[in-house]
Protein backbone atom coordinates (compact mmCIF):
# COMPACT_ATOMS: atom_id res chain seq x y z
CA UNK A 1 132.64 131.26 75.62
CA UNK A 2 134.64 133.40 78.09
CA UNK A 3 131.95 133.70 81.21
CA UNK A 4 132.36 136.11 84.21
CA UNK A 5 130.59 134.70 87.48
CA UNK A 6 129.09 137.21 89.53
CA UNK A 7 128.76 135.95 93.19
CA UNK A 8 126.87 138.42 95.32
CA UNK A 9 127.70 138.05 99.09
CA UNK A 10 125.80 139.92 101.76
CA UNK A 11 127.26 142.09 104.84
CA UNK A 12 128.62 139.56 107.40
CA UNK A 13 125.80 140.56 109.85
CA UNK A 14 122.74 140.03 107.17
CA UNK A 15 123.86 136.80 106.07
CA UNK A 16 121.58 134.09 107.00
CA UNK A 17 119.54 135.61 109.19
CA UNK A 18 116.52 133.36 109.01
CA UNK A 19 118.70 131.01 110.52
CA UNK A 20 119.56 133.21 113.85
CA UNK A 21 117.13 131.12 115.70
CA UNK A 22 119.52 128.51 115.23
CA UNK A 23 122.99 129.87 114.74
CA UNK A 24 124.68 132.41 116.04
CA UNK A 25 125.46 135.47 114.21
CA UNK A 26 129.27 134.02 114.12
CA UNK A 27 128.67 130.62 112.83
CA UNK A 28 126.35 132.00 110.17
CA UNK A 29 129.13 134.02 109.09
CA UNK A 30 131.27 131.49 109.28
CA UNK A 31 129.16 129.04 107.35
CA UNK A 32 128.66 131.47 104.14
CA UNK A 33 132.51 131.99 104.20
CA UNK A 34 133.24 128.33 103.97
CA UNK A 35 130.07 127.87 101.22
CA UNK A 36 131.43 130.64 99.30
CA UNK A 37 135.09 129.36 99.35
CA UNK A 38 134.11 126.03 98.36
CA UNK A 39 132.16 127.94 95.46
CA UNK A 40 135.25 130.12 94.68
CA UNK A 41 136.95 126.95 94.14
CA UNK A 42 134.55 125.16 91.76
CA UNK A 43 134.13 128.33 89.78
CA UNK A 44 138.05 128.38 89.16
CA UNK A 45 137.89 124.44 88.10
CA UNK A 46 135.38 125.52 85.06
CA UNK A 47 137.49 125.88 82.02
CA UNK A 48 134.71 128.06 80.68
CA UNK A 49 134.64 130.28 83.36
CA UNK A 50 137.42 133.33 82.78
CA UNK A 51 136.78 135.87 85.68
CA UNK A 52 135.31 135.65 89.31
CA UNK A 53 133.75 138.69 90.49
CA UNK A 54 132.94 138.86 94.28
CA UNK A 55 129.98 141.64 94.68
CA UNK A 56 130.42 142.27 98.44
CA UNK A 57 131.17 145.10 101.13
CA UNK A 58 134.35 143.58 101.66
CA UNK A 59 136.78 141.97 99.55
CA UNK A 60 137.86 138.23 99.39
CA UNK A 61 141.38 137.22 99.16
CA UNK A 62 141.87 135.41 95.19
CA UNK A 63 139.40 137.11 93.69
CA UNK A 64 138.26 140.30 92.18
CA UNK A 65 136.09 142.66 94.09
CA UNK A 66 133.23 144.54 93.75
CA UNK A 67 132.36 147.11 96.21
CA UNK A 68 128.33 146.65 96.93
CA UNK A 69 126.92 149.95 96.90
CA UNK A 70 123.43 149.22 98.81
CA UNK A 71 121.65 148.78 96.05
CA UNK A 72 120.17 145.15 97.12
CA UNK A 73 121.14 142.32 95.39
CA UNK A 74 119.08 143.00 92.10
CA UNK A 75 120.24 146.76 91.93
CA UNK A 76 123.70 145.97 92.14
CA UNK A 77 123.47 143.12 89.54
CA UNK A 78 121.43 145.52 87.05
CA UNK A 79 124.26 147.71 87.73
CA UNK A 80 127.18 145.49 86.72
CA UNK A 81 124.90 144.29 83.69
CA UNK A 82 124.38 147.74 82.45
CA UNK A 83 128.40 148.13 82.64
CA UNK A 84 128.82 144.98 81.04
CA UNK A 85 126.09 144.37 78.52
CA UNK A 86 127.98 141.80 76.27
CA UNK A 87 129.46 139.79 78.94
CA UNK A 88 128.02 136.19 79.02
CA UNK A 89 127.28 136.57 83.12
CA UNK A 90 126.90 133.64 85.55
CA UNK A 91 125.18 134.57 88.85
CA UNK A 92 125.54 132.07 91.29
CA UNK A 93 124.74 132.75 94.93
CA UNK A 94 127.27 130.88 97.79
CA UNK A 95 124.67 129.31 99.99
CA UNK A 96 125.20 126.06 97.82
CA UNK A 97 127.11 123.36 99.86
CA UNK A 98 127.15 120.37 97.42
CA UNK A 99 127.67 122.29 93.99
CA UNK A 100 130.58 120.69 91.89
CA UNK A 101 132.08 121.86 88.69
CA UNK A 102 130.32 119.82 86.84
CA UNK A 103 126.79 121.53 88.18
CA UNK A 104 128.14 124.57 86.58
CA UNK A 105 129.30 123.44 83.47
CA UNK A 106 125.86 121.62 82.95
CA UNK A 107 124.36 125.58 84.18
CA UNK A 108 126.46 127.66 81.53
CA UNK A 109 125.85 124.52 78.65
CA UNK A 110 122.40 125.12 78.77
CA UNK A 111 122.70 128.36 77.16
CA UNK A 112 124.76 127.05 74.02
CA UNK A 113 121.64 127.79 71.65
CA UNK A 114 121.47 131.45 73.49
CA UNK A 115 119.18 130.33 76.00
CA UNK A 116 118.97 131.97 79.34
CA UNK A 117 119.55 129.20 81.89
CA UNK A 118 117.93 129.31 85.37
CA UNK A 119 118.40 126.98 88.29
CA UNK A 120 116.15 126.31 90.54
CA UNK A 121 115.91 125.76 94.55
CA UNK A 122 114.90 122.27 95.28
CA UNK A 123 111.41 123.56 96.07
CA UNK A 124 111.29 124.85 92.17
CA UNK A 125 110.46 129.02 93.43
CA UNK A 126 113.67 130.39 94.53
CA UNK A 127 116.76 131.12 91.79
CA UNK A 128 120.02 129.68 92.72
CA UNK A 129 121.91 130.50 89.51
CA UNK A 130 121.36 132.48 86.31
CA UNK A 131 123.22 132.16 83.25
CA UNK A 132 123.14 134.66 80.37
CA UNK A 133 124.59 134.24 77.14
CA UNK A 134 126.88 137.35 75.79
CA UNK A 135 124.59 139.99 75.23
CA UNK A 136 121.24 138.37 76.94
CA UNK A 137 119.33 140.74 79.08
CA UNK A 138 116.22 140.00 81.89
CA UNK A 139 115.99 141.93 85.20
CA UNK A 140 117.20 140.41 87.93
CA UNK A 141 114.40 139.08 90.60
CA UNK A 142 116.11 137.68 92.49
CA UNK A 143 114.17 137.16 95.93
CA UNK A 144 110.75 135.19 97.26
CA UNK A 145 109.25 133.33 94.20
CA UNK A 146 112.52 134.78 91.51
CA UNK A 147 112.49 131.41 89.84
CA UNK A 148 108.57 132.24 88.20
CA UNK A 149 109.42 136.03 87.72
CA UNK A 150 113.23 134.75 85.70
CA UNK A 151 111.13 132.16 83.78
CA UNK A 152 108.85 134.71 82.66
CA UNK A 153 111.36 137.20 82.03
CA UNK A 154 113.27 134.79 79.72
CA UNK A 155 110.17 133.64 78.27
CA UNK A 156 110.46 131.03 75.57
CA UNK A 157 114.76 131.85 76.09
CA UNK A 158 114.31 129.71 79.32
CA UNK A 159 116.38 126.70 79.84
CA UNK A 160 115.57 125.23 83.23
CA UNK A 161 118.46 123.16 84.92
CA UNK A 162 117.73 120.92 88.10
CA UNK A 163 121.05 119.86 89.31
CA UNK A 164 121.02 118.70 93.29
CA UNK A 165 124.16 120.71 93.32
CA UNK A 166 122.49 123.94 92.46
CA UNK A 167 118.97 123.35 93.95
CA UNK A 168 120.28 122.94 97.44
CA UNK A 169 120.83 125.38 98.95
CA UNK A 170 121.18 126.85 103.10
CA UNK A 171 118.38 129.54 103.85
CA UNK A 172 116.20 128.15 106.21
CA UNK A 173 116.82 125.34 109.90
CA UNK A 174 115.50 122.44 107.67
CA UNK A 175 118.18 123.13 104.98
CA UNK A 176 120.64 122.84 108.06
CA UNK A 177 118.95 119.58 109.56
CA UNK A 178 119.15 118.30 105.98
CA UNK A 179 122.46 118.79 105.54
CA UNK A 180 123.45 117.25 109.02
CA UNK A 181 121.49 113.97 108.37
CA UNK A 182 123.12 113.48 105.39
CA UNK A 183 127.12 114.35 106.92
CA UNK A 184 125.61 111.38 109.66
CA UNK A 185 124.72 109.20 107.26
């Protein structure tokens, strides 16, 4: 299957900013362009994967942009779904420091039987990922508690993949105090 991955990234100023208590508006910036470059780079390692579409207000050099019109993350994804309705469509948001290939691969295999495959944060509420099959359809919830509101959207479609790689993901100062115990370990 030929898969486009969607990978909405927020103005530079709104990313991460339940984290300004503990980085500066800079860092943070500079932290989701290095997470969503290594991203880039495992999405262009997956054989499966045949276009990378960057939803964002600016573009990204390498990859093909979509302007974000304001429409929130969900608005702008049912928009890109409604112009691409047969697409198989990977979402996959960039706040995911130890994803690999091999995470996604596992993510869009999942939906071999036409499944809808989700992936969870690591604390099973959030949505990380969502892969749809050519022609699958749910709205996007993406947001506080998506990961209930996907699974019941897909209903008995709903393939549920754990993967460390996807689960973990940078939104909150334990993420970051997880991640540095483990870089000083």
């Amino acid at each position: 299957m030929n898969w486009t991955a969607l990978v909405p990234l927020k103005q530079g100023a709104e990313r991460k900013t339940r984290l300004a208590g503990v980085l500066l508006r800079e860092q943070r910036i500079a932290m989701t362009e290095t997470m969503a470059a290594l991203l880039l780079s495992c999405l262009r390692e997956v054989d499966a994967i045949g276009r990378i579409v960057l939803l964002a207000p600016a573009p990204m050099a390498g990859v093909t942009w979509r302007a974000d019109g304001g429409r929130g993350v969900n608005g702008e994804l049912a928009a890109y779904r409604a112009e691409h309705p047969r697409d198989a469509l990977l979402v996959i948001h960039p706040d995911l420091p130890d994803v690999t290939p091999s995470d996604i691969a596992a993510l869009l295999a999942a939906t071999s039987d036409g499944r809808i495959a989700i992936a969870p944060d690591r604390h099973g509420t959030g949505t990380n990922a969502l892969a749809l099959p050519a022609g699958a359809a749910i709205g996007f919830a993406f947001g506080p508690d998506s990961c209930a509101r996907h699974r019941s959207a897909a209903g008995n479609r709903a393939a549920i993949v754990e993967r460390h790689g996807l689960a973990f993901d940078i939104d909150e100062p334990e993420d970051l105090a997880l991640m540095a115990a483990r870089a000083g370990s």
